[in-house]
Protein backbone atom coordinates (compact mmCIF):
# COMPACT_ATOMS: atom_id res chain seq x y z
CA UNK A 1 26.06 25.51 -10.06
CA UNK A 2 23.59 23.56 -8.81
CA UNK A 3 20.62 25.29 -10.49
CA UNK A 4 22.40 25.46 -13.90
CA UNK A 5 23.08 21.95 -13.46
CA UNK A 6 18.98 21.57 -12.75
CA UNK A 7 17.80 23.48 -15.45
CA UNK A 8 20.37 21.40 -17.98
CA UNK A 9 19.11 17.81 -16.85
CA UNK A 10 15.74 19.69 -17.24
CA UNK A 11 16.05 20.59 -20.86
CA UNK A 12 17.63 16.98 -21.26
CA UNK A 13 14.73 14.74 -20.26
CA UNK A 14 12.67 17.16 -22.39
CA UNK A 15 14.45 16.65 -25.54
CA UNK A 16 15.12 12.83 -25.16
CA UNK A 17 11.31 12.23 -24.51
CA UNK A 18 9.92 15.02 -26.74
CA UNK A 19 12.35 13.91 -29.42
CA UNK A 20 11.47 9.57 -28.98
CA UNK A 21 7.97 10.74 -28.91
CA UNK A 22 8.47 12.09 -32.72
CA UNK A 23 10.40 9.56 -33.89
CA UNK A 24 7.76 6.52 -32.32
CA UNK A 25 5.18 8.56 -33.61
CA UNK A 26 6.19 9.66 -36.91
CA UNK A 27 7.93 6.08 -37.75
CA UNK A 28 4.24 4.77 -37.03
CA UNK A 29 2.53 7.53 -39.39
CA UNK A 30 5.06 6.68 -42.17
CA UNK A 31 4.57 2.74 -41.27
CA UNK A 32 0.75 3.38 -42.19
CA UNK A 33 1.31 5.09 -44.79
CA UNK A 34 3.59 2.37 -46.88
CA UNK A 35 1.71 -0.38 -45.40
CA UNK A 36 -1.38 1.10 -46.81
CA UNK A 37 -0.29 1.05 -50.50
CA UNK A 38 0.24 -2.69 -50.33
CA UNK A 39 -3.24 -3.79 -48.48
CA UNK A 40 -6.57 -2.92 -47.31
CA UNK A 41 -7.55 -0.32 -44.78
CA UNK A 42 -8.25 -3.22 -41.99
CA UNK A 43 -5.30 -5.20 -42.74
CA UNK A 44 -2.73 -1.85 -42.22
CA UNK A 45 -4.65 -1.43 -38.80
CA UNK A 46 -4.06 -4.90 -37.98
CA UNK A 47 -0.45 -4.52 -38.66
CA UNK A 48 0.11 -1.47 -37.40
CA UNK A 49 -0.91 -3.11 -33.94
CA UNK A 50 1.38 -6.04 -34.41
CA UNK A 51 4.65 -3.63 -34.77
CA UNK A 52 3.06 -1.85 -31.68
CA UNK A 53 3.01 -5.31 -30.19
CA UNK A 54 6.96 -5.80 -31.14
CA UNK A 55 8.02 -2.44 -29.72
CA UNK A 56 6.41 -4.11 -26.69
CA UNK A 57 9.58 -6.69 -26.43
CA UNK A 58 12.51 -3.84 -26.96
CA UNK A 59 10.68 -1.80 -24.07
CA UNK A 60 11.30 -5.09 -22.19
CA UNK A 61 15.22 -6.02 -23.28
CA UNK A 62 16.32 -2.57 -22.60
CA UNK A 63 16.53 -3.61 -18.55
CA UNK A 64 17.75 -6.68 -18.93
CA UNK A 65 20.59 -5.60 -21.30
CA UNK A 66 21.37 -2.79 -18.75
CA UNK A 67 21.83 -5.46 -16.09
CA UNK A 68 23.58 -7.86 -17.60
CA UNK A 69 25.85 -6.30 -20.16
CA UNK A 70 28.87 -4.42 -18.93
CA UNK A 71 28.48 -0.23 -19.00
CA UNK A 72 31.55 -0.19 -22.01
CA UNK A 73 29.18 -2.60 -24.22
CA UNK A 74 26.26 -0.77 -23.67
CA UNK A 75 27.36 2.14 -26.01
CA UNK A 76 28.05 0.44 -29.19
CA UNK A 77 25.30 -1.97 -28.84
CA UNK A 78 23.12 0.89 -28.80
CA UNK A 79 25.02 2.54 -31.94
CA UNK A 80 24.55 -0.74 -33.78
CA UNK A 81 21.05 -0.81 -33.15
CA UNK A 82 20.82 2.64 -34.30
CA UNK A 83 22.27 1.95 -37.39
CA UNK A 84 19.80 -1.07 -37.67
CA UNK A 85 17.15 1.15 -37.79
CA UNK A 86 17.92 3.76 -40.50
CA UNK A 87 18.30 0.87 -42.60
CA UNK A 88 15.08 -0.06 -41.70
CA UNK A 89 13.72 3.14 -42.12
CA UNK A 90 14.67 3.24 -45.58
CA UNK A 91 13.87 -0.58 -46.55
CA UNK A 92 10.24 0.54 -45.15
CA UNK A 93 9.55 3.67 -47.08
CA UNK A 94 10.66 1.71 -50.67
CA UNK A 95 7.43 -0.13 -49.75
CA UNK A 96 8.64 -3.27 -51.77
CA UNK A 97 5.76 -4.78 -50.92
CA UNK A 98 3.98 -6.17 -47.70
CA UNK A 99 6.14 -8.46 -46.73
CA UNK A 100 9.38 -6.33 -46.41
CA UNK A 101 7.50 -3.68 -44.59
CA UNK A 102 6.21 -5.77 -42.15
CA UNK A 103 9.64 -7.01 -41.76
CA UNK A 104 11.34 -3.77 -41.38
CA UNK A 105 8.14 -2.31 -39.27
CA UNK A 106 8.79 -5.22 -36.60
CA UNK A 107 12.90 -4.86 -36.73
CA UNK A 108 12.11 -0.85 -35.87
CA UNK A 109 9.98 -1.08 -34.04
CA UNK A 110 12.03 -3.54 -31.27
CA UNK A 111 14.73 -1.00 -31.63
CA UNK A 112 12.20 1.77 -30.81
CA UNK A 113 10.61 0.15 -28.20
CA UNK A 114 14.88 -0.63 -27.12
CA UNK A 115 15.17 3.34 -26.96
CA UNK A 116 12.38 4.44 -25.77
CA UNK A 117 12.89 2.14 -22.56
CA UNK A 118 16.51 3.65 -22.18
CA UNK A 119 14.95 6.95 -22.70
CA UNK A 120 12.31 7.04 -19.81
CA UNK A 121 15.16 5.05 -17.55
CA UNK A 122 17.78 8.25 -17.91
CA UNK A 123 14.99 11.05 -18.19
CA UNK A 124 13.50 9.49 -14.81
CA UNK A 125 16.51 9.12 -12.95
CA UNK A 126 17.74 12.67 -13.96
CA UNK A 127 14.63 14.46 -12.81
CA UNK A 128 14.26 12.22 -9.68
CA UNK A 129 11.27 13.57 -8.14
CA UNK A 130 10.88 16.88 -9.62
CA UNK A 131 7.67 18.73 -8.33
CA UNK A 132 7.51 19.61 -12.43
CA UNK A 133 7.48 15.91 -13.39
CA UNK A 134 4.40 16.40 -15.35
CA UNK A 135 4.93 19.56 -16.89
CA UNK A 136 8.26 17.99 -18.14
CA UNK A 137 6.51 14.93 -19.98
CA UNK A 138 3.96 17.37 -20.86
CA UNK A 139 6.73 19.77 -22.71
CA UNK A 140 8.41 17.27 -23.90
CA UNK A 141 4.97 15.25 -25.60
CA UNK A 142 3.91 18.77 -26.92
CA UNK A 143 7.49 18.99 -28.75
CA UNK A 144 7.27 15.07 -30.80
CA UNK A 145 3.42 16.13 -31.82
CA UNK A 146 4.78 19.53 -33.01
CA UNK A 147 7.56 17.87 -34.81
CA UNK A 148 5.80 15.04 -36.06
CA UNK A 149 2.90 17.64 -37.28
CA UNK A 150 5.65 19.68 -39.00
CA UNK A 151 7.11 16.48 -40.48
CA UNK A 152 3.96 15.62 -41.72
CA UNK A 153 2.90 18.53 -43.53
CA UNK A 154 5.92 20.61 -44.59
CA UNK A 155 7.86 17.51 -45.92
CA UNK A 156 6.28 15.85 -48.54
CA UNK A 157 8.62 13.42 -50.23
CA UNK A 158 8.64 10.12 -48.96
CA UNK A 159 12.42 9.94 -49.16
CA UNK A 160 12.76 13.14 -47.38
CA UNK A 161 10.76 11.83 -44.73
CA UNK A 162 12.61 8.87 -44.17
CA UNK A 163 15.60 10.94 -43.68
CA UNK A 164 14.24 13.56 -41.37
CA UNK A 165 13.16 10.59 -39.02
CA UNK A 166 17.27 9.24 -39.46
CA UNK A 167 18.64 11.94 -38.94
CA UNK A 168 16.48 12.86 -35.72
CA UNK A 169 17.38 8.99 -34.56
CA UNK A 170 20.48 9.57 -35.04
CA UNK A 171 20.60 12.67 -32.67
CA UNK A 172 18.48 10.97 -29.79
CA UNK A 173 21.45 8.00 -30.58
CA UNK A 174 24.11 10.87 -29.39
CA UNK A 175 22.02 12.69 -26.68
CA UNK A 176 20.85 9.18 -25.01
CA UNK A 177 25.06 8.42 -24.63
CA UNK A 178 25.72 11.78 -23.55
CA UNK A 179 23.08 12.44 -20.92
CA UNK A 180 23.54 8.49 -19.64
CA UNK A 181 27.10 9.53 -19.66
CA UNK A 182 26.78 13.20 -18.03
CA UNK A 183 24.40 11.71 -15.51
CA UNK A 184 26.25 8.96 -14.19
CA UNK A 185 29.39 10.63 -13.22
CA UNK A 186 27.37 13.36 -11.22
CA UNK A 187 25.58 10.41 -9.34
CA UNK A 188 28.95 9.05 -9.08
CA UNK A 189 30.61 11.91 -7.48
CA UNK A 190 27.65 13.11 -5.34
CA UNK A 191 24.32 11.02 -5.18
CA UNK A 192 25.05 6.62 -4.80
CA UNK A 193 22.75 4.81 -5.42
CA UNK A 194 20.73 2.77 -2.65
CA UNK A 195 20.24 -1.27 -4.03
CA UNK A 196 17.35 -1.46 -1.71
CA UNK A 197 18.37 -4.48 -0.04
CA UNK A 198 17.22 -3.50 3.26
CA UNK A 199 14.32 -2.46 1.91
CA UNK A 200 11.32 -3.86 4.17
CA UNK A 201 9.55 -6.67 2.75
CA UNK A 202 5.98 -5.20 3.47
CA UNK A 203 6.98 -2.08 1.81
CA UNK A 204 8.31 -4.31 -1.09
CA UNK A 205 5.17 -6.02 -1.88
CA UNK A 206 3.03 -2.60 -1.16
CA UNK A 207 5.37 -1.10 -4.11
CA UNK A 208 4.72 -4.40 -6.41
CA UNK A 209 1.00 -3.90 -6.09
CA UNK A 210 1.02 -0.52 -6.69
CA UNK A 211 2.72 -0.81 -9.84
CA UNK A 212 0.58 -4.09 -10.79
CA UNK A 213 -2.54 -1.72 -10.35
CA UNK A 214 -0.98 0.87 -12.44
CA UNK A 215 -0.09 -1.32 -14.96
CA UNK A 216 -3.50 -2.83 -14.80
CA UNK A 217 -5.19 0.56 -15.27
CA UNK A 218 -3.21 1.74 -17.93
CA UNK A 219 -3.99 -1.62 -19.71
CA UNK A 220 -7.63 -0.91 -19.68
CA UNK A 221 -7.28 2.55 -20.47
CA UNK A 222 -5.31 1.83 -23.31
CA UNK A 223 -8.15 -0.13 -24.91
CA UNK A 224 -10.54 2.12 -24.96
CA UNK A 225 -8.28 4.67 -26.56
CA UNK A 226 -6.86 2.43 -28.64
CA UNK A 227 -9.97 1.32 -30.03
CA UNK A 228 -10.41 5.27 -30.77
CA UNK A 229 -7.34 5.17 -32.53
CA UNK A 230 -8.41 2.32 -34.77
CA UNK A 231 -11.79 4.31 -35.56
CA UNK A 232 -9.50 7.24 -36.58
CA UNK A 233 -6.71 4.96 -38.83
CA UNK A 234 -9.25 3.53 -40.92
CA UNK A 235 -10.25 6.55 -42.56
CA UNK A 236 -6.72 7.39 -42.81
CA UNK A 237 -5.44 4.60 -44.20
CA UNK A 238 -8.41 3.77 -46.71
CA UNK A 239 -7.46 7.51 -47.83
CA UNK A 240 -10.64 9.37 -46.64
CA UNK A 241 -8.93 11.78 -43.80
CA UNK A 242 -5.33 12.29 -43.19
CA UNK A 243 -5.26 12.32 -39.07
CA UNK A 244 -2.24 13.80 -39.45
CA UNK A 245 -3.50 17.21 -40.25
CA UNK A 246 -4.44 20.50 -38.34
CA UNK A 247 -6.36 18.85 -35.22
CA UNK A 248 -3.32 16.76 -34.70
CA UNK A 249 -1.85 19.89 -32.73
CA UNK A 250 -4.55 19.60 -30.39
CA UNK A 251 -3.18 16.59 -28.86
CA UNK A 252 -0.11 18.75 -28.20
CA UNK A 253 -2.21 21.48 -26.65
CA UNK A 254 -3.67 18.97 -24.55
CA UNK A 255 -0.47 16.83 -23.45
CA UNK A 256 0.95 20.35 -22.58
CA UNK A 257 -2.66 21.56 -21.05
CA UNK A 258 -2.10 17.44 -18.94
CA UNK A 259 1.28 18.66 -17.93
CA UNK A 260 0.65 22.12 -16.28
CA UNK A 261 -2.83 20.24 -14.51
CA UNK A 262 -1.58 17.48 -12.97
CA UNK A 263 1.21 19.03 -11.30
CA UNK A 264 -1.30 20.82 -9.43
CA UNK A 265 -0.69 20.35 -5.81
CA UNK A 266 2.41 18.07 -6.16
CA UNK A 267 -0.14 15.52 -8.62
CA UNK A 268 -2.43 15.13 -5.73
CA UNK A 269 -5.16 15.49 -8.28
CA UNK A 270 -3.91 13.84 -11.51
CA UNK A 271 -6.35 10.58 -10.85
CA UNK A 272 -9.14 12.33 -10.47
CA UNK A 273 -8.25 14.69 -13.58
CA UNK A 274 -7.57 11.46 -15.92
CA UNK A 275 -11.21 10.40 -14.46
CA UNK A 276 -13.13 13.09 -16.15
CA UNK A 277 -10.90 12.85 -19.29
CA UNK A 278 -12.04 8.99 -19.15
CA UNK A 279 -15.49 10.45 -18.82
CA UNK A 280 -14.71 12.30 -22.19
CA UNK A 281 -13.92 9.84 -23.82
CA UNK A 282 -16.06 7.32 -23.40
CA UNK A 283 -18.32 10.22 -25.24
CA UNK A 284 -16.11 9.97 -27.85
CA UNK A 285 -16.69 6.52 -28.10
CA UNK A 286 -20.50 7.67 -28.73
CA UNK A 287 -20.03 10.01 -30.83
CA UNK A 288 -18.05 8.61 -33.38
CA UNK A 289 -20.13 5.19 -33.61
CA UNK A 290 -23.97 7.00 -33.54
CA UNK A 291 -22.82 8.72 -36.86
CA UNK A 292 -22.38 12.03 -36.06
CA UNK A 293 -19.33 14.18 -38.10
CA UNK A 294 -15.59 12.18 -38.36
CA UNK A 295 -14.14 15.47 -37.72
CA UNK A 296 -15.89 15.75 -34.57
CA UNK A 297 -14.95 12.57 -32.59
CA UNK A 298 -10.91 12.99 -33.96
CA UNK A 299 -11.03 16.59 -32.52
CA UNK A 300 -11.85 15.14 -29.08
CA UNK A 301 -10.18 11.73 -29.92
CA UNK A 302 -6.95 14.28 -29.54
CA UNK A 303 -8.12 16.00 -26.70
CA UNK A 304 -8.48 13.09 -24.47
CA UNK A 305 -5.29 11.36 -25.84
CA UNK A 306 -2.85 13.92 -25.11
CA UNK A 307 -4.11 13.67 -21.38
CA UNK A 308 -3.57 9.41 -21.31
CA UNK A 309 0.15 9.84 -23.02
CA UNK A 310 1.35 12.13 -20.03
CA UNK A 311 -0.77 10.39 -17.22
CA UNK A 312 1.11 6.71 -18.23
CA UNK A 313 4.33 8.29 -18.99
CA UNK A 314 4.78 10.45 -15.71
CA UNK A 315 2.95 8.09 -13.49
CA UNK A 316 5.57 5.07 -14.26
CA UNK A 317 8.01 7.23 -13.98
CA UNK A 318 7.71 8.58 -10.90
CA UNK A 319 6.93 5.13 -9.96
CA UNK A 320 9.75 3.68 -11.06
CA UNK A 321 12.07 6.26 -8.12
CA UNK A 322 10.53 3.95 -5.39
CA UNK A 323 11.38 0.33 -7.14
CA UNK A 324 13.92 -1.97 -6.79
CA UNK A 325 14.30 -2.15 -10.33
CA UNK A 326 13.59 1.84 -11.74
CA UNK A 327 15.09 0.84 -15.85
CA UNK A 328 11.80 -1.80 -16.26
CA UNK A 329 9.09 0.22 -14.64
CA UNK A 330 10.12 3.76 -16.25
CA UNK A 331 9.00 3.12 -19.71
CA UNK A 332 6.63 0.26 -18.65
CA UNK A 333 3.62 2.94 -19.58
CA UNK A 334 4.41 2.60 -23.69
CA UNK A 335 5.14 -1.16 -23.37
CA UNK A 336 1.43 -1.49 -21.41
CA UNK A 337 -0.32 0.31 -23.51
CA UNK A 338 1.29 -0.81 -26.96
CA UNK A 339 0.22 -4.13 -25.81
CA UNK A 340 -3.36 -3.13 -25.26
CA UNK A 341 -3.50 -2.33 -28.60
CA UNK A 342 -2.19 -5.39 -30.07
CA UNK A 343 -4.54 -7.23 -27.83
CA UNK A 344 -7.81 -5.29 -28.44
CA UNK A 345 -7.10 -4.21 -32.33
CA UNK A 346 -8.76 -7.91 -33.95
CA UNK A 347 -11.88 -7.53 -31.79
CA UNK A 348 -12.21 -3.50 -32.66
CA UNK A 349 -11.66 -3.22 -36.13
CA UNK A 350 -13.97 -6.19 -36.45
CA UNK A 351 -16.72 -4.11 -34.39
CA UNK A 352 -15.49 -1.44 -36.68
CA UNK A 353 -16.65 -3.24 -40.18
CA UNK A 354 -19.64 -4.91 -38.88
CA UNK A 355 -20.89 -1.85 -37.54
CA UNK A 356 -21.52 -2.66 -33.76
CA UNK A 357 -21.85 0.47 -32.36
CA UNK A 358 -24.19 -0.61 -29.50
CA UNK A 359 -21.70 -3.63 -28.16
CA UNK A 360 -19.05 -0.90 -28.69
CA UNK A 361 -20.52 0.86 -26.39
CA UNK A 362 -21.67 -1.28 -23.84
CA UNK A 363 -18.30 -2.72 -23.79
CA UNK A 364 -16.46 0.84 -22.94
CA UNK A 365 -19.01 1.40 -20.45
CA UNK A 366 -17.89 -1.66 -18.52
CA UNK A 367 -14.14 -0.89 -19.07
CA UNK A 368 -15.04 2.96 -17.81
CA UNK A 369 -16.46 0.79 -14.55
CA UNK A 370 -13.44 -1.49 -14.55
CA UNK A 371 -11.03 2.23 -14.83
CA UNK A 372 -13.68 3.53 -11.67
CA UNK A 373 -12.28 0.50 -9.54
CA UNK A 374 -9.03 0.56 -10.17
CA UNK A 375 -7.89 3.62 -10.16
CA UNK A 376 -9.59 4.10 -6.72
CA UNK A 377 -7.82 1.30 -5.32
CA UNK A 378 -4.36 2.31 -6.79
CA UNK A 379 -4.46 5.64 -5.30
CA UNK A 380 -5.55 4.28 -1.95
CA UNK A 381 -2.28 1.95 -2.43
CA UNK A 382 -0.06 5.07 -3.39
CA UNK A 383 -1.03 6.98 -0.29
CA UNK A 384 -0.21 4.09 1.83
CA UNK A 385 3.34 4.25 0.03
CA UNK A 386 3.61 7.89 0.83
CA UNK A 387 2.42 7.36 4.46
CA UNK A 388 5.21 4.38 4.63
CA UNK A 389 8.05 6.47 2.90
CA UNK A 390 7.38 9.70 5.44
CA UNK A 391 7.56 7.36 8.21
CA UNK A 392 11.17 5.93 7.06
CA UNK A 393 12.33 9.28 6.21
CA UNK A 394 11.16 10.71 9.68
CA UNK A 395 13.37 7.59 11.31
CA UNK A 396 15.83 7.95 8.93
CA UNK A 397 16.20 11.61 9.97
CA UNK A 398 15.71 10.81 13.89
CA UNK A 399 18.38 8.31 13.58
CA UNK A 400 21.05 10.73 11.76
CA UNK A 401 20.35 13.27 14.22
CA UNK A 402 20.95 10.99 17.06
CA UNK A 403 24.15 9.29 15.52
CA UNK A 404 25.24 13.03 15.70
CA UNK A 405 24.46 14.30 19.15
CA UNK A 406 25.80 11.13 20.73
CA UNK A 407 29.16 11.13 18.18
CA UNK A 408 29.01 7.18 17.51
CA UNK A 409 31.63 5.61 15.23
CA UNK A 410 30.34 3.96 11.98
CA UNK A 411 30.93 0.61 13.57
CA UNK A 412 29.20 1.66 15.89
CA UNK A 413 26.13 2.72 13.88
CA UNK A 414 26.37 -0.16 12.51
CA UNK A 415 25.84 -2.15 15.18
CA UNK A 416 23.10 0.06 16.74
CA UNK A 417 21.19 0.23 13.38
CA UNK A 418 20.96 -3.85 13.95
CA UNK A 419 20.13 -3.61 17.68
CA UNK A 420 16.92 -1.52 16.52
CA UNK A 421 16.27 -3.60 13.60
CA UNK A 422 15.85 -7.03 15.58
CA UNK A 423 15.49 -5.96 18.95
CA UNK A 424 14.89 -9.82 20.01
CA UNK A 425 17.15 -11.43 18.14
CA UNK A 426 19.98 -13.37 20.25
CA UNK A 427 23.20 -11.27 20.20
CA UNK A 428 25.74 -14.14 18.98
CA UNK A 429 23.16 -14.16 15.55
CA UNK A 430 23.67 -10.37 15.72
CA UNK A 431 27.40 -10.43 15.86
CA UNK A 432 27.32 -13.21 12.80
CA UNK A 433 25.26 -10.97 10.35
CA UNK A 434 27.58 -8.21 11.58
CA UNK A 435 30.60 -10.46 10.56
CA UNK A 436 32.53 -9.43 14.04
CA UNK A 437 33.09 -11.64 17.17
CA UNK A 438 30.87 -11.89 20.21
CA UNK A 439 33.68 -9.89 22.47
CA UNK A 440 33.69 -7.05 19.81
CA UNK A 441 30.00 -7.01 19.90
CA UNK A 442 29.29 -6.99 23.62
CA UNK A 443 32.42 -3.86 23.40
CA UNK A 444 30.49 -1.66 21.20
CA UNK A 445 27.18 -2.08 23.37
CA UNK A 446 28.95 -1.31 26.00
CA UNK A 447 30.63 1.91 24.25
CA UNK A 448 26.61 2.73 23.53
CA UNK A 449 25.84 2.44 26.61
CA UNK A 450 28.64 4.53 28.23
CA UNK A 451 27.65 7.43 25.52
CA UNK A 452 24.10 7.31 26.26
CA UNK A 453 24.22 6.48 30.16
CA UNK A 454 22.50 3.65 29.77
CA UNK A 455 22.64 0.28 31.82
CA UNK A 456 21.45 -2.60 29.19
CA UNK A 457 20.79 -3.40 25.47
CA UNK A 458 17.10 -2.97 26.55
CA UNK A 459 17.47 0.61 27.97
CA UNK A 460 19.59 1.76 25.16
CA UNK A 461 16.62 0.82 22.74
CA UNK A 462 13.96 2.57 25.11
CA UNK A 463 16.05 5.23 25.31
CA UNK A 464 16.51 5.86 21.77
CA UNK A 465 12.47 5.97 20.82
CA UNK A 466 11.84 7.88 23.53
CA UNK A 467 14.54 10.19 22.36
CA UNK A 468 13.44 13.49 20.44
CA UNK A 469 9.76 13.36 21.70
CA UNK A 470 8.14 16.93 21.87
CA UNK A 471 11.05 18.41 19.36
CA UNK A 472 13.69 18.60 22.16
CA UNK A 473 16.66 17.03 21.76
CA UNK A 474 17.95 14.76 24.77
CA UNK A 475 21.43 14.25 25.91
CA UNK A 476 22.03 11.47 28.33
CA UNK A 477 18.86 10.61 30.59
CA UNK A 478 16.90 13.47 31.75
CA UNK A 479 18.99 16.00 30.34
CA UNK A 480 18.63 18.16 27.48
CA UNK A 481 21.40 18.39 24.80
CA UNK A 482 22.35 21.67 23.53
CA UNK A 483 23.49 22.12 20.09
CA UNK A 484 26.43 24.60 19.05
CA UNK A 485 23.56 27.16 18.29
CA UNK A 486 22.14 27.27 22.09
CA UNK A 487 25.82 27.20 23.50
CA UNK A 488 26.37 30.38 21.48
């Protein structure tokens, strides 16, 4: 049961983010597309980048609006802002003119950004912290290119487009409700979740800089790729290449090749693999300004991007497991990196059309620098996380196992769990924060005491860290406990 209930949550996160990813992606393409037939090539890029920009905001409402609005509303909010953008869809591929696409671009583009936050929020917390986290968002980013590629070149009537990408948004609509649904009645029933109020305030801020770096890294990733992506959109939309062609399923090879690589020893090496795909493509960056063949730098354009879509999206999301607030840091990696664009596309497409290939350049050199000394100091955070979190776990363990052996009440675990916690701290302020009298306080020491054989509050805390040392576990002073296992 519990495998086949593994395997289904699996297959879920897979289709919601394999099936957002076409639908983001292939709204964009057709977005181009109509935009193009109503301005210049530079002009569609710029506006491309301010829907991008847009999306930005929906990634952002999603976690407030899953906060603040009550779990009934949720549903036919989301519904409504379905429906909100089919029409939009549709308005958008009548290209009326400029105006009304940019219009309905922006309006779908919130609700994307809406869904795709909601999206990352349930696929995250249904996976949890699946050894295959990678190869999931790897599957899954393989599956929108493939659909989007099929999309692009097997339907050619605009119309028919328009309803392909409904009628998929309509699905992800259905399977968003049902896996939220699904999922929150088996956390319900077996798995609460923690509100991290006791969280420790050191490990608070370690986890807040962590995910500042990250966010910070992706950021300056994200403009040297998406300065790549304007070099490959002009052609496209001035009509010279269509990017949307054969090498468009290498960036599915490579987001599934990203997947299968940075699992690797539990992700221990996924930095150090995005490193050398930085590496690439700051190449890329070369070799599509000094001239040489279009063809060429889109080919490993692709290559490299499929890598940066599955480092962002697994990296927040397995980030987002050890905040205090997982629905805002899940799908933070689109929202980061759809700003970048917005924020870099002015200054690159004007490089673009005055041909400065040598301040191009120079300038994704320094970023590469700027990626160098970030990511090194992110990963140096993320292992003192890990250190932190086996620590607590060990204790957390230690403490269960003691609870056990010495058969304490959950008062009285209670109260123990605060003796450890402020081991100084005056016992009438103890019994306040515990919300019990000073009599019922002093009664439940004493019951600790008796269980342990222990004469004070201060040997009762001694006695517990020395407790378990060497991996044998003690009974009252001196004397080893033996569990049902030895007795037998």
């Amino acid at each position: 049961m519990i495998d086949e209930l593994r395997k289904l949550t699996t297959i879920s996160a897979i289709l919601l983010i394999g099936v957002f990813t076409f639908i983001f992606l292939g709204a964009e393409y057709l977005y181009v597309n109509m935009i193009a037939l109503t301005t210049e090539a530079g002009n569609a890029v710029n506006a491309q980048n301010y829907v991008l920009g847009v999306s930005t905001v929906g990634f952002l409402l999603y976690p407030a609006l899953s906060r603040l609005v009550k779990r009934q509303y949720q549903g036919i909010i989301t519904l409504a802002l379905a429906l909100a953008a089919i029409v939009c869809i549709f308005v958008m591929q009548q290209h009326l003119s400029y105006a009304a696409i940019l219009i309905s671009g922006m309006v779908l583009f919130f609700v994307l950004g809406f869904f795709g936050s909601a999206v990352h929020s349930i696929a995250a917390r249904i996976v949890r912290a699946s050894a295959a986290l990678a190869r999931i968002v790897g599957i899954a980013y393989a599956l929108g290119i493939l659909l989007q590629f099929l999309n692009n070149n097997l339907v050619n009537v605009e119309t028919a487009e328009a309803g392909f990408l409904s009628a998929f948004l309509a699905m992800l609509c259905v399977l968003m409700l049902w896996t939220q649904q699904r999922y929150l009645k088996h956390v319900k029933e077996t798995e609460p979740e923690s509100s991290g109020q006791n969280e420790e305030a050191a490990m608070s801020r370690k986890k807040l800089s962590a995910g500042l770096l990250l966010a910070l890294l992706v950021a300056l990733m994200a403009c040297v790729f998406s300065t790549l992506d304007n070099a490959v959109t002009l052609p496209h939309a001035s009509g010279h290449a269509d990017v949307g062609q054969w090498p468009r399923i290498l960036l599915a090879v490579s987001g599934l090749m990203a997947g299968f690589l940075f699992d690797i020893r539990k992700r221990k090496f996924m930095n150090l693999i995005m490193y050398c795909v930085m590496m690439l493509s700051t190449l890329c960056v070369a070799v599509i300004w000094l001239g040489d063949p279009f063809l060429i730098g889109l080919v490993v354009f692709y290559l490299t991007a499929g890598f940066f879509a599955v480092y962002f999206t697994t990296s927040f999301m397995e980030l987002s497991l050890h905040m205090r607030f997982p629905a805002l840091w899940a799908g933070l990696g689109r929202a980061v990196n759809n700003l970048s664009a917005v924020l870099v596309t002015n200054g690159s497409v004007t490089l673009l059309f005055a041909g400065g290939g040598i301040i191009t350049i120079l300038l994704v050199l320094l970023l590469f620098a700027a990626v160098m000394v970030v990511m090194a100091a992110y990963a140096a955070q993320m292992r003192e996380i890990t250190r932190m979190n086996d620590a607590q776990r060990r204790e957390a363990d230690k403490f269960s196992k003691f609870t056990q052996v010495f058969s304490l009440t959950p008062r009285e675990k209670e109260v123990f769990q605060q003796l450890l916690a402020e081991p100084n701290e005056n016992l009438q302020v103890i019994s306040e924060q515990l919300a019990i009298s000073r009599t019922a306080l002093y009664k439940h020491i004493r019951s600790l005491n008796d269980k342990t054989q222990t004469g004070t509050r201060l040997d009762l805390t001694q006695f517990y860290y020395q407790w378990g040392e060497r991996n044998t576990i003690k009974g009252p002073i001196g004397q080893p406990f033996k569990t049902e296992t030895e007795n037998l």
